[in-house]
Structure formats: structure tokens, C-alpha cells
Protein backbone atom coordinates (compact mmCIF):
# COMPACT_ATOMS: atom_id res chain seq x y z
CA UNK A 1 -17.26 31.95 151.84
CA UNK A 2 -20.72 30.87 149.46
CA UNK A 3 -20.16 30.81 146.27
CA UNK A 4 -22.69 32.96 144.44
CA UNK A 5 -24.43 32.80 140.76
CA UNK A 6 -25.26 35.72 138.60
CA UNK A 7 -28.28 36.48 136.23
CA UNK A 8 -26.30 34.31 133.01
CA UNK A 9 -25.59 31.26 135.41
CA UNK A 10 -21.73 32.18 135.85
CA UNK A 11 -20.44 31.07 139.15
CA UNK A 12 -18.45 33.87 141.26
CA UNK A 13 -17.08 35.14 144.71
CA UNK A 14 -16.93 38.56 145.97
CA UNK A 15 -13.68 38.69 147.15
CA UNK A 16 -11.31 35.54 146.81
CA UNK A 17 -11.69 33.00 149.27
CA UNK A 18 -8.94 31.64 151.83
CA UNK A 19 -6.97 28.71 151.11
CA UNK A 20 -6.42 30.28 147.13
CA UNK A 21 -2.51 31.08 145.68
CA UNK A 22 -1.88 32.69 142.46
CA UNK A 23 -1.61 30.03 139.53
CA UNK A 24 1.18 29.04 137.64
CA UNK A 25 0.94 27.38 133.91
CA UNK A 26 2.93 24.30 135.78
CA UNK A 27 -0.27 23.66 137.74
CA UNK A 28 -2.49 22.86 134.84
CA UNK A 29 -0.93 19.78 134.11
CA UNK A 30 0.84 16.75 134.90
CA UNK A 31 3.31 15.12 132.81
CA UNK A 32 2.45 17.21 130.26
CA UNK A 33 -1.19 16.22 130.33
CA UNK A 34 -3.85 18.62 131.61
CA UNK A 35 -5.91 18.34 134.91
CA UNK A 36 -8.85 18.20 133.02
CA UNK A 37 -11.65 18.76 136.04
CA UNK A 38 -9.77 21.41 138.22
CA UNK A 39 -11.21 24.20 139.15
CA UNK A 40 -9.57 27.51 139.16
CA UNK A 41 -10.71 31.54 139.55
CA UNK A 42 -10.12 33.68 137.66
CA UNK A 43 -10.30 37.40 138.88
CA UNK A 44 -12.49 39.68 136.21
CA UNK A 45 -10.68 42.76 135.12
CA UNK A 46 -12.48 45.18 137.15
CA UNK A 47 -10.94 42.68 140.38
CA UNK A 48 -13.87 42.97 142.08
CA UNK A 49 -15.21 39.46 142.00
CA UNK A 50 -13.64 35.96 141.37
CA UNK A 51 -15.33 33.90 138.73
CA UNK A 52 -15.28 29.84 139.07
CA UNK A 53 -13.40 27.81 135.80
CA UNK A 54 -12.60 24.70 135.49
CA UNK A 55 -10.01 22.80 133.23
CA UNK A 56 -11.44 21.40 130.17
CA UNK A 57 -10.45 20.02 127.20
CA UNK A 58 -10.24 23.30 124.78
CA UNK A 59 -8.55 25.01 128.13
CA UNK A 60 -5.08 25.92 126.20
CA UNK A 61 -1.57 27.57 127.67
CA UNK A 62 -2.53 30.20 124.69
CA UNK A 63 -5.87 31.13 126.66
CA UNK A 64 -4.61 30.93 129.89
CA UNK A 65 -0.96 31.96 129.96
CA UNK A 66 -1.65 35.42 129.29
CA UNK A 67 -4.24 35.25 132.27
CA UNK A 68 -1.72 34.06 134.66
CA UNK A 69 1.15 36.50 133.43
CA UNK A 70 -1.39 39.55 134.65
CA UNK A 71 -1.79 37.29 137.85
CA UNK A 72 -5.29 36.54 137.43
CA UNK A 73 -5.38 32.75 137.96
CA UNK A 74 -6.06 31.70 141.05
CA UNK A 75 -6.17 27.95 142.35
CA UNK A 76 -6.82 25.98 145.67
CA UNK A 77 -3.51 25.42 147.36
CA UNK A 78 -2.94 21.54 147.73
């Protein structure tokens, strides 16, 4: 599946691709340090399209925690 762009730039998929699981907070980091690169979807509220993220430094558990408790974080399975 092609990974489309909207009118602001923001990177998104219709529907979420194969090969994706649901995200845990354990998956954005490694001995305690963050995967600072990774990409990740996360499904917009309406849950009809998947928008592309990826892992930077001012990515926080605060941000993203509540994300992934609504199951809303998606990642590439390894």
C-alpha cells in the first residue's frame, strides 16, 4: 500500500497497511533509551486514515502513552 501526502505535507494511509501490530510503550525504547528514528502510525480519531510518526527526541511516554492506551499506535512488526 502507497503512502499518501495531504494538502499540509502530513504523511498518511487509508487504511493500515499489512505487516503493522498495535504498539506498546516497551517498543519505544531500548534499555531505557528511545528508538529515536522509528517510525510508527498513529490512527486519527475519526480511524479512517493512518498518519506516519516517527520517534524523536521531544517524543515522551506522557504524549504517547495515552495514545497507545486507546490503541492507536501502530508499529511495523520486527
Amino acid at each position: 500500500m502507497q503512502c499518501l501526502t495531504d494538502q499540509f505535507g502530513w504523511k498518511y494511509y487509508p487504511s493500515l497497511p499489512d505487516g503493522y501490530r498495535l504498539a506498546k510503550l516497551d517498543d519505544f525504547h531500548t534499555s531505557g533509551r528511545k528508538k529515536i528514528g522509528m517510525e510508527y502510525l498513529l490512527e486519527n480519531s475519526k480511524g479512517d486514515q493512518y498518519e506516519l510518526h516517527q520517534v524523536t527526541e521531544e517524543t515522551t511516554s506522557n504524549k504517547i502513552k495515552p495514545l497507545i492506551e486507546e490503541s492507536r499506535v501502530y508499529i511495523l512488526k520486527p
